[in-house]
Protein backbone atom coordinates (compact mmCIF):
# COMPACT_ATOMS: atom_id res chain seq x y z
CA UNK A 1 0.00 0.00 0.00
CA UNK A 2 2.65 1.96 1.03
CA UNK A 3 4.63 1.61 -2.34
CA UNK A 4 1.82 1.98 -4.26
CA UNK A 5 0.69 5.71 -2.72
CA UNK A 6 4.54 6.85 -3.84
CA UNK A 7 3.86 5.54 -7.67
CA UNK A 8 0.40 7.10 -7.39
CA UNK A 9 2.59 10.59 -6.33
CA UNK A 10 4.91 10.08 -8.83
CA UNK A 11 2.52 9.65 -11.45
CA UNK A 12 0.93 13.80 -10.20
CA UNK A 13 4.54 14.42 -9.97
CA UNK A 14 5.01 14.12 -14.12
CA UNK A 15 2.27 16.74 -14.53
CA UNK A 16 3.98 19.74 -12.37
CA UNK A 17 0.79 22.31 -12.76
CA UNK A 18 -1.46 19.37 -11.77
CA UNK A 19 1.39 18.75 -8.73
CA UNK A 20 1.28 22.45 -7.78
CA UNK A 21 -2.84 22.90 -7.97
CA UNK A 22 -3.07 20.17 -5.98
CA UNK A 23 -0.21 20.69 -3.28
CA UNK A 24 -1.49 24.22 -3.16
CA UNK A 25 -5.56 23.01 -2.02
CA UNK A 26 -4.42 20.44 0.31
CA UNK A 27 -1.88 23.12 2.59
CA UNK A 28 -4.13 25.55 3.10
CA UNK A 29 -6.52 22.98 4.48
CA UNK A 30 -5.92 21.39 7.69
CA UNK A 31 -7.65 18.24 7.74
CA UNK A 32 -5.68 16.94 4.61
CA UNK A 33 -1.95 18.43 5.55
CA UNK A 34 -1.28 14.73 6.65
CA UNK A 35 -1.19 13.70 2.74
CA UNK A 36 1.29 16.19 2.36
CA UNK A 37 3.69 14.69 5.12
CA UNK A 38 3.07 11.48 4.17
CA UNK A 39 3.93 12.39 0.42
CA UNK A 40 6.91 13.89 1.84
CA UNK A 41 8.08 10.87 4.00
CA UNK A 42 7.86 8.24 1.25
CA UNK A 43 9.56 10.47 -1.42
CA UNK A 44 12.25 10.57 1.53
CA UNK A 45 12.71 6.91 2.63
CA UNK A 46 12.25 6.17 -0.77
CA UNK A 47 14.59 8.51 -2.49
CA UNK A 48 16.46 7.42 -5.51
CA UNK A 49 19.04 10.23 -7.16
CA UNK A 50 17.46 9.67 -10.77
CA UNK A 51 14.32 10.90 -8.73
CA UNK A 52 15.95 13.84 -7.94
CA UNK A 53 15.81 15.70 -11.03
CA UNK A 54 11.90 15.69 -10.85
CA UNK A 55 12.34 18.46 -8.26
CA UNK A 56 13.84 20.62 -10.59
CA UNK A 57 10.86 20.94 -12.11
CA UNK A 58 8.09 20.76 -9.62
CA UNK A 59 9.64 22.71 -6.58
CA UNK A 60 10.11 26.03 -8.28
CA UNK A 61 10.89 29.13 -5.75
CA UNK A 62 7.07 30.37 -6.61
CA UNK A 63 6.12 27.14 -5.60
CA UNK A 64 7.50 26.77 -2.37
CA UNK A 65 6.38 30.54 -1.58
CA UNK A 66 2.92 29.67 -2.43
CA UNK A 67 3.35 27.61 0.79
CA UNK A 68 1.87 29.19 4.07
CA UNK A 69 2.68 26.33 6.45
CA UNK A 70 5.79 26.21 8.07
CA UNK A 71 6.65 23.22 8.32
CA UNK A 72 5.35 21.76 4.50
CA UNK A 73 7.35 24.80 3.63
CA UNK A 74 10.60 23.09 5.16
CA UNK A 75 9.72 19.81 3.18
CA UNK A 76 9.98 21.07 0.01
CA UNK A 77 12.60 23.69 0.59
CA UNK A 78 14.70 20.16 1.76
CA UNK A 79 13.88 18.39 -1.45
CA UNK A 80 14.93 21.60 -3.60
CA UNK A 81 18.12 22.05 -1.74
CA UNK A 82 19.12 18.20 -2.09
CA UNK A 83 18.11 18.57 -5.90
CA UNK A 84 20.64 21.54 -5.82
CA UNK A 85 23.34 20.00 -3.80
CA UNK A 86 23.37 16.77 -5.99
CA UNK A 87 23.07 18.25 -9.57
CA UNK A 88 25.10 21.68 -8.90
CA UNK A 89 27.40 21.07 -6.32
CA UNK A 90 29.50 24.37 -7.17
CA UNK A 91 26.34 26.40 -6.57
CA UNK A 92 25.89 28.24 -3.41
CA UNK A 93 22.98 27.03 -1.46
CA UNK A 94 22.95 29.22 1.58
CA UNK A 95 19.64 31.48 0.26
CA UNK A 96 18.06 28.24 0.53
CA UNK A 97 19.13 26.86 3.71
CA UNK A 98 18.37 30.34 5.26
CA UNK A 99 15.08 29.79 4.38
CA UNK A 100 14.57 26.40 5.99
CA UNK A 101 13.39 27.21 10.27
CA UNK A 102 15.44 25.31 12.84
CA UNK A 103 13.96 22.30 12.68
CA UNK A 104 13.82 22.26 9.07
CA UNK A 105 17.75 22.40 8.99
CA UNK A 106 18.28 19.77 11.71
CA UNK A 107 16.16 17.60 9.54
CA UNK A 108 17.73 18.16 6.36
CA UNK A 109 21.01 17.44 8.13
CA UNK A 110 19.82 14.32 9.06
CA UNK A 111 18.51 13.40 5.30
CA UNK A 112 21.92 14.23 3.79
CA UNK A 113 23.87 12.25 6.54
CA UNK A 114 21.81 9.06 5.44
CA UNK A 115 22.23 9.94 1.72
CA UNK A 116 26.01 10.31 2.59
CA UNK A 117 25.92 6.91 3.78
CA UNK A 118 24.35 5.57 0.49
CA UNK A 119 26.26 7.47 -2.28
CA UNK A 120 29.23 5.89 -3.87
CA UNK A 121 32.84 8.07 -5.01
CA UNK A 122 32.62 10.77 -6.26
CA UNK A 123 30.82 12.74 -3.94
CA UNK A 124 30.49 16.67 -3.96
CA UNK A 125 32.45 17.90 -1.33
CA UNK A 126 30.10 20.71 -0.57
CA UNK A 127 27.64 17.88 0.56
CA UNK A 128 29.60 17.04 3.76
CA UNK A 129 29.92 20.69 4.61
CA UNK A 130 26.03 21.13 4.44
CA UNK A 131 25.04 17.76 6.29
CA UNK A 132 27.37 18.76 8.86
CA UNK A 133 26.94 22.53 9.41
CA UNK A 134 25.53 23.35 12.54
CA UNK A 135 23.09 26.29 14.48
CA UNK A 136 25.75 28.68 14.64
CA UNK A 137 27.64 28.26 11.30
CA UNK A 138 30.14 25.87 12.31
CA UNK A 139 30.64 22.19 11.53
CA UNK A 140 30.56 19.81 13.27
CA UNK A 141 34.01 17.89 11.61
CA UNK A 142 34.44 15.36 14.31
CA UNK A 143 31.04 13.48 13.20
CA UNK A 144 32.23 14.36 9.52
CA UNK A 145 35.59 12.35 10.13
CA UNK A 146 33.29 9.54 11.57
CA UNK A 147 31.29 9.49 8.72
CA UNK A 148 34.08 9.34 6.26
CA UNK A 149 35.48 6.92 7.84
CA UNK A 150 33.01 4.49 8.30
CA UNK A 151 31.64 4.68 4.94
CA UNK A 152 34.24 5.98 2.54
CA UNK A 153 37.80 4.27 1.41
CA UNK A 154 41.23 5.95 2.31
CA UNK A 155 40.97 7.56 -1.54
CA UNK A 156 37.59 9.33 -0.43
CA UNK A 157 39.57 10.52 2.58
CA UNK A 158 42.87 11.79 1.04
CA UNK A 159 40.82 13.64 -1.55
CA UNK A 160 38.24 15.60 0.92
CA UNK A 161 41.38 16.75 2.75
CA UNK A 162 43.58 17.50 0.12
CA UNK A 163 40.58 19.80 -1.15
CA UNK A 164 40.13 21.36 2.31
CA UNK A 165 43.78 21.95 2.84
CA UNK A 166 43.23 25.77 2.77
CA UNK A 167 41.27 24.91 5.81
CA UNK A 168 43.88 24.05 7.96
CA UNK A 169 44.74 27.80 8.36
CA UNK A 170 41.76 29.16 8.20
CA UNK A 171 39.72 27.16 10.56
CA UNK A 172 41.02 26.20 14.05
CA UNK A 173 38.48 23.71 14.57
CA UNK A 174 38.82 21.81 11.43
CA UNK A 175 43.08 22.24 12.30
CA UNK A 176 42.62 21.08 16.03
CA UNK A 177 39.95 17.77 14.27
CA UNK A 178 41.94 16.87 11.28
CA UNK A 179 45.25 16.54 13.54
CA UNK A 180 43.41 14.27 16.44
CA UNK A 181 42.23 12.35 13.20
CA UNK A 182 45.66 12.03 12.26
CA UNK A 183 47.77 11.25 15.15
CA UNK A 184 45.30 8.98 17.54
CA UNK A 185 42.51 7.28 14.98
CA UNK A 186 43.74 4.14 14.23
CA UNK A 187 42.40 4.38 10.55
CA UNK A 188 44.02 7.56 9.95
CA UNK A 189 45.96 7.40 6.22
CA UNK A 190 48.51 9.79 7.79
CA UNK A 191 49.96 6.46 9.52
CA UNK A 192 50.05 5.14 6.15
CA UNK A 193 53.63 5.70 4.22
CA UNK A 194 51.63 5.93 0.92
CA UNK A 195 48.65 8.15 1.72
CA UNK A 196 51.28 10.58 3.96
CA UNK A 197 53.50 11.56 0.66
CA UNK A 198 50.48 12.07 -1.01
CA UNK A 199 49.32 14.80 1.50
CA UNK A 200 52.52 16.21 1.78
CA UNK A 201 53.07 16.32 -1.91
CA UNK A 202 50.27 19.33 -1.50
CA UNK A 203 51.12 22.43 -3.32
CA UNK A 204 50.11 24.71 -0.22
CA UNK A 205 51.98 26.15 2.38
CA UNK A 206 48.85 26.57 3.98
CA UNK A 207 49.27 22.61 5.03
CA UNK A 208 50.93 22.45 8.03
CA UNK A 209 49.72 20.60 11.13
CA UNK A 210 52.74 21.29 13.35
């Protein structure tokens, strides 16, 4: 049943004014905004990335602003944003995120963490910065080490950290993380003869640990 209410969504999904009408009539009234989370919650659970380019099309800016409700709001904001993260990962998605309430964020976080955990190499670095980011800006890069490192090979690794190496002066918290990574993980690649040249073959003074 469950399955078959997703196809049945997917199917309003290929006709986006049809989508929009009918999104539109069932948020502003309250006794139906459960078919909207539960639309939400299997295109979630459910999520394939050759989905994702659907919301291209069908969660336009108008769109979501045609949304009164908070929280509905938040749901498709999350779906847009993961559309935008996946497809354009060199595009800036901070209007969108600063859109999202607190909640919304801390959800979406928790979406792209699981999606994180699914995705195979290569994997837009600007997606680990997002799923991590936290209420006041930061990130949170000792969960983000954990995560690479339970899900991702020593290549993955190298190559987020060779990309970040810039942050090693400019961010004391990813400087004082990256070192404990280094020195007391037992995974760390900087133990590794092989993966330690390759860091240190960085063309950036910037990279310096000690």
């Amino acid at each position: 049943m469950v399955l078959a209410n997703l196809e049945l969504w997917k199917i309003i999904e290929c006709d986006r004014l049809a989508f929009e009408a009918l999104v539109c009539y069932i948020s502003n009234q309250p006794d139906y905004a459960y078919l909207l989370k539960d639309y939400f919650n299997l295109r979630i659970n459910h999520l394939k990335l050759e989905d994702v380019t659907f919301f291209k099309e069908i969660i336009t800016n108008e769109f979501v602003a045609e949304i009164s409700e908070d929280i509905l709001r938040d749901d498709f904001l999350i779906l847009r944003v993961i559309y935008k993260l996946i497809n354009f990962p060199t595009e800036s998605v901070s209007h969108l995120l600063k859109l999202l309430t607190r909640n919304g964020r801390e959800q979406l976080n928790r979406i792209l963490q699981r999606i994180l955990c699914e995705l195979s190499s290569p994997i837009p670095i600007q997606l680990f910065f997002v799923a991590f980011e936290t209420s006041g800006d930061g990130v949170d890069y000792p969960k983000l080490f954990d995560l690479l490192i339970d899900h991702y090979n020593e290549n993955t690794m190298c190559s987020f950290i060779k990309e970040n190496a810039h942050l090693v002066a400019t961010d004391v918290l990813y400087r004082k993380s990256l070192k404990i990574y280094f020195l007391t993980h037992p995974k760390s690649i900087w133990k590794d003869i092989k993966w330690r040249k390759e860091l240190q073959d960085v063309n950036d003074g910037k990279f310096k640990l000690y």
